[in-house]
PDB file of N, CA and C in Angstrom:
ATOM      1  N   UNK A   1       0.837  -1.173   0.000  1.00  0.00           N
ATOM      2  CA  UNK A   1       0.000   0.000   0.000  1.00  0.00           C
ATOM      3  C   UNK A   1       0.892   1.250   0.000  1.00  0.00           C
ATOM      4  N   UNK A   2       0.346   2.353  -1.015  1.00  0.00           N
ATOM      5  CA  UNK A   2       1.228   3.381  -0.746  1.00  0.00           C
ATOM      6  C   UNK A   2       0.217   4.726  -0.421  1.00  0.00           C
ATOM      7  N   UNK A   3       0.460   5.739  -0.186  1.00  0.00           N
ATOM      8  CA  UNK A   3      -0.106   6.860  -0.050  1.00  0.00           C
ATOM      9  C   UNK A   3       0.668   8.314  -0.470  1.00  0.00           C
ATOM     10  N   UNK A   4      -0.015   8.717  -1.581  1.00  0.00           N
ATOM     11  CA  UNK A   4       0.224  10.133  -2.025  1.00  0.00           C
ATOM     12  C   UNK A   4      -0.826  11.266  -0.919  1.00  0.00           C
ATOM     13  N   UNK A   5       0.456  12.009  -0.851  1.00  0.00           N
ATOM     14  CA  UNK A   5      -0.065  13.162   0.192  1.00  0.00           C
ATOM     15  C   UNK A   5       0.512  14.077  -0.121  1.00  0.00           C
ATOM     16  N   UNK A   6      -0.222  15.487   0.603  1.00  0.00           N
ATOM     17  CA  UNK A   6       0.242  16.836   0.358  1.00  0.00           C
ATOM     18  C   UNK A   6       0.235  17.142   1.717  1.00  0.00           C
ATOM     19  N   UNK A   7       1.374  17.816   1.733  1.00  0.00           N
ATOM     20  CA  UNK A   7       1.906  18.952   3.300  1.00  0.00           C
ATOM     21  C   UNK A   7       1.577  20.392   3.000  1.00  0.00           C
ATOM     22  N   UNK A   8       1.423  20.660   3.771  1.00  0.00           N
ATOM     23  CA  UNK A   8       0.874  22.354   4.012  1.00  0.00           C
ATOM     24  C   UNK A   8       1.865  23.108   5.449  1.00  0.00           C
ATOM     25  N   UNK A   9       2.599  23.826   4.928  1.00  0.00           N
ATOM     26  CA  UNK A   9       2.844  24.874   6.039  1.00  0.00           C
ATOM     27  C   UNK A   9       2.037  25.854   6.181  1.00  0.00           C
ATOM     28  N   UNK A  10       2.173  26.249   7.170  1.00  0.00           N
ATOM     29  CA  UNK A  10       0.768  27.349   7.206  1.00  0.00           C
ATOM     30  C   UNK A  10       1.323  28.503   7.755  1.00  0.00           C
ATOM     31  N   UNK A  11       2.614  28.123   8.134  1.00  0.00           N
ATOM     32  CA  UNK A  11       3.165  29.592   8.707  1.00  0.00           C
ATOM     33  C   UNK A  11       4.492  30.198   7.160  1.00  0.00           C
ATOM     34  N   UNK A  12       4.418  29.370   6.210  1.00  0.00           N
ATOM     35  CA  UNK A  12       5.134  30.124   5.025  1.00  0.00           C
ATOM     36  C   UNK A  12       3.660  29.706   3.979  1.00  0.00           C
ATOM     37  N   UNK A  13       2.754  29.133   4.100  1.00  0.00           N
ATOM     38  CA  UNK A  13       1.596  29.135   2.960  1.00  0.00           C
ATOM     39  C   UNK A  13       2.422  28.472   1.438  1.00  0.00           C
ATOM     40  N   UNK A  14       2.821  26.870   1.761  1.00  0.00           N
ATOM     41  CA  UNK A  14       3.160  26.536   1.052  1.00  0.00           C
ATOM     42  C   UNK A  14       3.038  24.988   0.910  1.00  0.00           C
ATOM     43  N   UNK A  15       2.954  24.531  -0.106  1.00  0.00           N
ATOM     44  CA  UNK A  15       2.775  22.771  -0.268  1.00  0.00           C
ATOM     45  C   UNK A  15       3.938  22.285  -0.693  1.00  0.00           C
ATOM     46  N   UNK A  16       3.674  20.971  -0.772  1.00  0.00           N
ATOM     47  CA  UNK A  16       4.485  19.442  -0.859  1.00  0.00           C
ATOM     48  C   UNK A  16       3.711  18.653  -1.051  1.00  0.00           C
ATOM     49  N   UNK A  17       4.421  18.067  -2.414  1.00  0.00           N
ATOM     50  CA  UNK A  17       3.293  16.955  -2.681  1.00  0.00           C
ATOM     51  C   UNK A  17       4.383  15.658  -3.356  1.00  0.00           C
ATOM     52  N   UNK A  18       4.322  14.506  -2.191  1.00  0.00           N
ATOM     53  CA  UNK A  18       4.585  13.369  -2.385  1.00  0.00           C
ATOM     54  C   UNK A  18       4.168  12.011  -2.159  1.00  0.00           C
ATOM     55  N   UNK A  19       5.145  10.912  -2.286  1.00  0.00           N
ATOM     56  CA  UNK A  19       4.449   9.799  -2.019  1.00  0.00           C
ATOM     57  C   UNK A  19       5.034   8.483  -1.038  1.00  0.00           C
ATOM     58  N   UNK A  20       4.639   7.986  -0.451  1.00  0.00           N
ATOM     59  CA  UNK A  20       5.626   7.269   0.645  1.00  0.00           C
ATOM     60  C   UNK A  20       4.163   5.904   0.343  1.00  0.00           C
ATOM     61  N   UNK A  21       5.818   4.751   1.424  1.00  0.00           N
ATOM     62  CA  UNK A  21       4.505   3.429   1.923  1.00  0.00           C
ATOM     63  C   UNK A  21       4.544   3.915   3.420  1.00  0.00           C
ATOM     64  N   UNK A  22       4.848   4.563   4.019  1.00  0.00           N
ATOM     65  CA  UNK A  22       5.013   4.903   5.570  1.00  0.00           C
ATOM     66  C   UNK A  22       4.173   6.389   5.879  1.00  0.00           C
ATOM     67  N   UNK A  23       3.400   6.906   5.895  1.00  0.00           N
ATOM     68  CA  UNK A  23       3.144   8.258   5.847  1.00  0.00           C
ATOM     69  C   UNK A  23       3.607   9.252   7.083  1.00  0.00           C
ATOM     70  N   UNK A  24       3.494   8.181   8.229  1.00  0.00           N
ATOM     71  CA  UNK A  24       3.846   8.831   9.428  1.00  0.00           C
ATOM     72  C   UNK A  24       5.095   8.808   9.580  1.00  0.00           C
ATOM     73  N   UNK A  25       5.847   8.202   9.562  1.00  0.00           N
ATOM     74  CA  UNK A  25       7.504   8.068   9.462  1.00  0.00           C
ATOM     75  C   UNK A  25       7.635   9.302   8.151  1.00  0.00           C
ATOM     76  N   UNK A  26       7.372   9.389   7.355  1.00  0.00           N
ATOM     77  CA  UNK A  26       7.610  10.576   6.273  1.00  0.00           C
ATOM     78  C   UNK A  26       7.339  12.063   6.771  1.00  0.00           C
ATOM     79  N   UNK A  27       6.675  11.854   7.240  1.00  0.00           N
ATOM     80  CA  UNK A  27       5.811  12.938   7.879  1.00  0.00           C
ATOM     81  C   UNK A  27       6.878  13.702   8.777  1.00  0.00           C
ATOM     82  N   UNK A  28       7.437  12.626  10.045  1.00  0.00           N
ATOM     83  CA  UNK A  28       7.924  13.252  10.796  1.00  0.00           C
ATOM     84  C   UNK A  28       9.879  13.268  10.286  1.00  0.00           C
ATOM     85  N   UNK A  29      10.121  12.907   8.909  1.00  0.00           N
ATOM     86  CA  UNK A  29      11.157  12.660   8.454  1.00  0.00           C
ATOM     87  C   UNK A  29      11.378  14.620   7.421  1.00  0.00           C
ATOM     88  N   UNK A  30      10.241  14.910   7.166  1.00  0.00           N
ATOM     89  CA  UNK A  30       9.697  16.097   6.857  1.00  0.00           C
ATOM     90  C   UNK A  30      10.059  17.394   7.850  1.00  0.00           C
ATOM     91  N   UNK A  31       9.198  16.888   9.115  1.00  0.00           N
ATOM     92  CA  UNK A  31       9.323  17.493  10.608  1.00  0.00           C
ATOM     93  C   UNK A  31      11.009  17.942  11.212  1.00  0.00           C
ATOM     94  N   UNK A  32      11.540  16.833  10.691  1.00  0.00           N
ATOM     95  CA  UNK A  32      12.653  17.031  11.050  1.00  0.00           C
ATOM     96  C   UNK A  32      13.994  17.404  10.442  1.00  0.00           C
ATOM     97  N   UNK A  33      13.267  17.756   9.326  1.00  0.00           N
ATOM     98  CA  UNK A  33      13.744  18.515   8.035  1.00  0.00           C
ATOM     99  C   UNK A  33      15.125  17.684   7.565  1.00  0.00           C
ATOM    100  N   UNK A  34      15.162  16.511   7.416  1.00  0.00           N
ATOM    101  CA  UNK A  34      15.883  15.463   6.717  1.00  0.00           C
ATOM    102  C   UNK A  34      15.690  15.709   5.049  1.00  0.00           C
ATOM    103  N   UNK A  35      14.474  16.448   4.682  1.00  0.00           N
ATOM    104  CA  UNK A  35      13.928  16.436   3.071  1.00  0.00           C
ATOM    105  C   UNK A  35      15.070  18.343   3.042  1.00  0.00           C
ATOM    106  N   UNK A  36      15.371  17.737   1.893  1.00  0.00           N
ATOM    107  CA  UNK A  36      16.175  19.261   0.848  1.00  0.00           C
ATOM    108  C   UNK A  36      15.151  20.234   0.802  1.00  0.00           C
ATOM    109  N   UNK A  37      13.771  19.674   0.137  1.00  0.00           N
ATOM    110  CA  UNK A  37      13.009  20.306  -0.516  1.00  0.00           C
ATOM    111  C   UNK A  37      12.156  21.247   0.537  1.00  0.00           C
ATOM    112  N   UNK A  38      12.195  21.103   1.670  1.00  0.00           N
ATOM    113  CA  UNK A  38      11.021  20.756   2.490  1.00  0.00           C
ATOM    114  C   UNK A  38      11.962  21.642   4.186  1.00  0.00           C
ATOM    115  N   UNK A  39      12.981  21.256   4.700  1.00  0.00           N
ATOM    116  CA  UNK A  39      13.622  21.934   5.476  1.00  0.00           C
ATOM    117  C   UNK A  39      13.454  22.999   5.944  1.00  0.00           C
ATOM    118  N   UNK A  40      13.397  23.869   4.973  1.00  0.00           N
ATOM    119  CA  UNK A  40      13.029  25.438   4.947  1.00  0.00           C
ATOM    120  C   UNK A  40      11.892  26.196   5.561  1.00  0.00           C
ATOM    121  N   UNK A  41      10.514  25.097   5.401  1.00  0.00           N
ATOM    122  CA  UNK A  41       9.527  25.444   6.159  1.00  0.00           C
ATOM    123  C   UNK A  41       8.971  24.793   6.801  1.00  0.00           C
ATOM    124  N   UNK A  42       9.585  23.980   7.969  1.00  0.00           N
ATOM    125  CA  UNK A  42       9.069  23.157   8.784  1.00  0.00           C
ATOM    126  C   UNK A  42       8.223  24.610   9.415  1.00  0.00           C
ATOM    127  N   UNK A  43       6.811  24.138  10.219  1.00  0.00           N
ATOM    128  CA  UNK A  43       6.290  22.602  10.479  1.00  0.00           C
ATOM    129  C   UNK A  43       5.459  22.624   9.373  1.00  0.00           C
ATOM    130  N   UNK A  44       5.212  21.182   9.140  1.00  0.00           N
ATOM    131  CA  UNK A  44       4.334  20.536   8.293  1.00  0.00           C
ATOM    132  C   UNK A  44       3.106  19.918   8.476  1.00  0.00           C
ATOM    133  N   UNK A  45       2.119  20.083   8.155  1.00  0.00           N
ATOM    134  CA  UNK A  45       0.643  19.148   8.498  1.00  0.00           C
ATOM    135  C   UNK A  45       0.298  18.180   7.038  1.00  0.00           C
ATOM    136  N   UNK A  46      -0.125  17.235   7.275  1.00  0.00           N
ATOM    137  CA  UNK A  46      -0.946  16.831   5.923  1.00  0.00           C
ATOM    138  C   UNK A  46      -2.249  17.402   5.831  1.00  0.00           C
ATOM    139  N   UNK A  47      -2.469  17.588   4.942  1.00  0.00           N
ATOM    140  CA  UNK A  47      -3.725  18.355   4.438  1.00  0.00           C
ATOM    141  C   UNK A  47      -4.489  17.607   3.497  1.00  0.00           C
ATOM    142  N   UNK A  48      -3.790  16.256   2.868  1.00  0.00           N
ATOM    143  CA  UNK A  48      -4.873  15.730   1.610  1.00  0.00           C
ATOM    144  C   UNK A  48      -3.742  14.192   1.860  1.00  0.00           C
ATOM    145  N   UNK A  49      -4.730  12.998   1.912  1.00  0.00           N
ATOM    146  CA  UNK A  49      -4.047  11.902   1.404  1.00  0.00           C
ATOM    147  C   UNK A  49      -4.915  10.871   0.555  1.00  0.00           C
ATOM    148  N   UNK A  50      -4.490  10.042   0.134  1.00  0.00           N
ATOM    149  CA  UNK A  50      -5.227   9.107  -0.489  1.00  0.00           C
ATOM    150  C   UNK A  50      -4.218   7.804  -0.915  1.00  0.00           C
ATOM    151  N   UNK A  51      -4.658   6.876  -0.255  1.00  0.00           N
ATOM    152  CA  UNK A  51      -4.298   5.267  -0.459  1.00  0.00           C
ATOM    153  C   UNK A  51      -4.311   4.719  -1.880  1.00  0.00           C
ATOM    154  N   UNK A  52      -2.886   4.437  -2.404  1.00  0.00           N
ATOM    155  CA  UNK A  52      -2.954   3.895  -3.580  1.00  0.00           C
ATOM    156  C   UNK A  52      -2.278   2.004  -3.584  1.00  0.00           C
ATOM    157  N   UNK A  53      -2.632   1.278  -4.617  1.00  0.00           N
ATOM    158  CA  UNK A  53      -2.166  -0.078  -4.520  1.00  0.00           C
ATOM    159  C   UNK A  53      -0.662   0.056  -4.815  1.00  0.00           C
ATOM    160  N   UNK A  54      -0.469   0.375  -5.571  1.00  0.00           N
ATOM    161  CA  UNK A  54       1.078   0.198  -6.568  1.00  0.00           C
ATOM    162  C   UNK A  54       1.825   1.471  -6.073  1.00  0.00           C
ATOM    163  N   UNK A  55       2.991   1.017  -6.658  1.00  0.00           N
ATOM    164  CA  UNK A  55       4.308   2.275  -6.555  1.00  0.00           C
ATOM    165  C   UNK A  55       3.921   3.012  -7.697  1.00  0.00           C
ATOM    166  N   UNK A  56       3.617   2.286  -9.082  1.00  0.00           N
ATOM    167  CA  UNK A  56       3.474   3.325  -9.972  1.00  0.00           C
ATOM    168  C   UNK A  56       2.050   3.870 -10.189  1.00  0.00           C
ATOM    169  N   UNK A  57       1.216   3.563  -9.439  1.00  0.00           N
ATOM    170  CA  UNK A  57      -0.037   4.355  -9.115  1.00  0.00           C
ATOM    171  C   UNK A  57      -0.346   5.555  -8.324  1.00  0.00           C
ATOM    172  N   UNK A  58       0.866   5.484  -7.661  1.00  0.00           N
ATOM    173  CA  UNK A  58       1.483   6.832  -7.143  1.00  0.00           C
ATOM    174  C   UNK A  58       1.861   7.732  -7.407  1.00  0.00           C
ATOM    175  N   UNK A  59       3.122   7.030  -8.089  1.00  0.00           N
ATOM    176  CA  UNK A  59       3.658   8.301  -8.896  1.00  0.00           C
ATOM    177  C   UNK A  59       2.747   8.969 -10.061  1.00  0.00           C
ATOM    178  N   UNK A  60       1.752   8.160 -10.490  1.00  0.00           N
ATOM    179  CA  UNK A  60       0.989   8.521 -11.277  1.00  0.00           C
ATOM    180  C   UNK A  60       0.016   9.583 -10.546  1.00  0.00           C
ATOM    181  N   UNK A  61      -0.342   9.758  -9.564  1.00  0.00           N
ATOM    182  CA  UNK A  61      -1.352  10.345  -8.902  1.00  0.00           C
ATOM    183  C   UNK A  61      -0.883  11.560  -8.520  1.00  0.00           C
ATOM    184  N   UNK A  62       0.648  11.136  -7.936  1.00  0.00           N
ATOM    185  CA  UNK A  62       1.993  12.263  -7.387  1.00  0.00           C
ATOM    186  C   UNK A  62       2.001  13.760  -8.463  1.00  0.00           C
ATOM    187  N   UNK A  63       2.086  12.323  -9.231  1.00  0.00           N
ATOM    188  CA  UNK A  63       1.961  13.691 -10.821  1.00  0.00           C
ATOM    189  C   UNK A  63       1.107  14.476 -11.385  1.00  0.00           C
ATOM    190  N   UNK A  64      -0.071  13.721 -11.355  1.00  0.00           N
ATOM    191  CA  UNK A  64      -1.179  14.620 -11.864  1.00  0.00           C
ATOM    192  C   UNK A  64      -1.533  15.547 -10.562  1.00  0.00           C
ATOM    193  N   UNK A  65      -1.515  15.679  -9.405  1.00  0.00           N
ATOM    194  CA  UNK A  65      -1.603  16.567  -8.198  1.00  0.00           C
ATOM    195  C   UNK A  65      -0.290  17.609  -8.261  1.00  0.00           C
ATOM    196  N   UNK A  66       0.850  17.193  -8.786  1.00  0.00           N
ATOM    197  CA  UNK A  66       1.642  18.584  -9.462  1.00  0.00           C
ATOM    198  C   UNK A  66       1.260  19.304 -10.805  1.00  0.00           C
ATOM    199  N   UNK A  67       0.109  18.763 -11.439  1.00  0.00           N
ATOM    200  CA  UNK A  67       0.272  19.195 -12.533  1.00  0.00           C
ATOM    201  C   UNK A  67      -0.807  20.893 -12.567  1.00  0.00           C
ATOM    202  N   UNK A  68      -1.517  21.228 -13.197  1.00  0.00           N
ATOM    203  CA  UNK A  68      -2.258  22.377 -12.969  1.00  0.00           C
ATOM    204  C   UNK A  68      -3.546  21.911 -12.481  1.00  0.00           C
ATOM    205  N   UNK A  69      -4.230  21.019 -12.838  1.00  0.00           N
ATOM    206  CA  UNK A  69      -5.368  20.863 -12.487  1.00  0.00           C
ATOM    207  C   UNK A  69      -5.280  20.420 -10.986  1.00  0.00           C
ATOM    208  N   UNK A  70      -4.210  19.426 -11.028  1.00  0.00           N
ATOM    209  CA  UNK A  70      -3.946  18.465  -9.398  1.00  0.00           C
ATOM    210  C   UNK A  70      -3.653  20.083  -8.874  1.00  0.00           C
ATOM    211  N   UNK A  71      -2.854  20.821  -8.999  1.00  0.00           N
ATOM    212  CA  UNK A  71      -2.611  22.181  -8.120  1.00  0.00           C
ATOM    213  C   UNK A  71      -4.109  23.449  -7.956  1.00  0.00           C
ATOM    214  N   UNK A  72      -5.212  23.083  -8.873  1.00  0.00           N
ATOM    215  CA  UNK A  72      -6.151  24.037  -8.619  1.00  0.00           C
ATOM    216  C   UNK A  72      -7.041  23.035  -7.672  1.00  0.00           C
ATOM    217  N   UNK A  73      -7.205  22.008  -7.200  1.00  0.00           N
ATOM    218  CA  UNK A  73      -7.408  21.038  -6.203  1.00  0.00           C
ATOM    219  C   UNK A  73      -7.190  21.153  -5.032  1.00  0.00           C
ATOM    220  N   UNK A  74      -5.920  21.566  -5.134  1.00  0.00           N
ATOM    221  CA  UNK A  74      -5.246  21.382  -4.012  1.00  0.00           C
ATOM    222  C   UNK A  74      -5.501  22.894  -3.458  1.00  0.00           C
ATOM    223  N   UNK A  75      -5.609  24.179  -3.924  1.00  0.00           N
ATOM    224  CA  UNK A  75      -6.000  25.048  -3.499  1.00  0.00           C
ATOM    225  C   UNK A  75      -7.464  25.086  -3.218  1.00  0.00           C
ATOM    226  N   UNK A  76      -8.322  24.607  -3.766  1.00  0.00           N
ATOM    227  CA  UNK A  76      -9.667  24.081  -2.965  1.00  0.00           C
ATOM    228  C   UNK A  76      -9.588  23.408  -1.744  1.00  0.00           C
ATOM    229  N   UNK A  77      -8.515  22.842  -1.368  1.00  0.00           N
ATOM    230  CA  UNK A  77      -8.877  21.956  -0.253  1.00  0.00           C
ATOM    231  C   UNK A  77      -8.163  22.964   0.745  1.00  0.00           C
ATOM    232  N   UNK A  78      -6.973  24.199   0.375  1.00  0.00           N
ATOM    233  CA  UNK A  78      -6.841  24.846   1.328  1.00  0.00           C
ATOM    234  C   UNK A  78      -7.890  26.031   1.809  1.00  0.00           C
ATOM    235  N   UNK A  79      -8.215  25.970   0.745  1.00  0.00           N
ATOM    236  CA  UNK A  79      -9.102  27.287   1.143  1.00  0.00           C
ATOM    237  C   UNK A  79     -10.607  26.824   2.096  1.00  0.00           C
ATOM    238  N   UNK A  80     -10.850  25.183   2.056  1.00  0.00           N
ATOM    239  CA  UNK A  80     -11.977  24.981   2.343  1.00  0.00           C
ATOM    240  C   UNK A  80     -11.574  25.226   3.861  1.00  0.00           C
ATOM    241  N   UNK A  81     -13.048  25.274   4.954  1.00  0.00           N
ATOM    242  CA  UNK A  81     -13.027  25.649   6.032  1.00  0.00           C
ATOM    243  C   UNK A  81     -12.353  24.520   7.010  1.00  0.00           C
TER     244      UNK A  81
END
């Protein structure tokens, strides 16, 4: 089982969007700013996940949630209450 998720800082108003089989171990691997990408604005919350079967069903999902449409999504789900 894998899970594509998005992080949200809320004190720089910014996302991350990846994919792990561990979410909570990632999460706090994030937290502890071990990620390049990601360091800069700890702390992190998840804000969106979803359970996929495969590795490459992920990355497939990973991708279309970076792409424009996956990114006007993803600003719906921040803005929701």
């Amino acid at each position: 089982m894998f899970y594509v998720y998005v992080l949200y800082s809320e004190k720089f108003s910014r996302t991350y969007t990846g994919f792990t089989n561990n979410l909570e171990r990632r999460l706090k691997e994030h937290n502890a700013k071990r990620n390049k990408s990601t360091k800069a604005f700890v702390p992190w919350s998840i804000i969106y996940k979803e359970e996929v079967e495969t590795r490459v069903l992920a990355r497939e999902r990973e991708k279309y949630l970076k792409s424009g449409i996956g990114r006007d999504f993803i600003k719906t789900i921040i803005k929701a209450p």
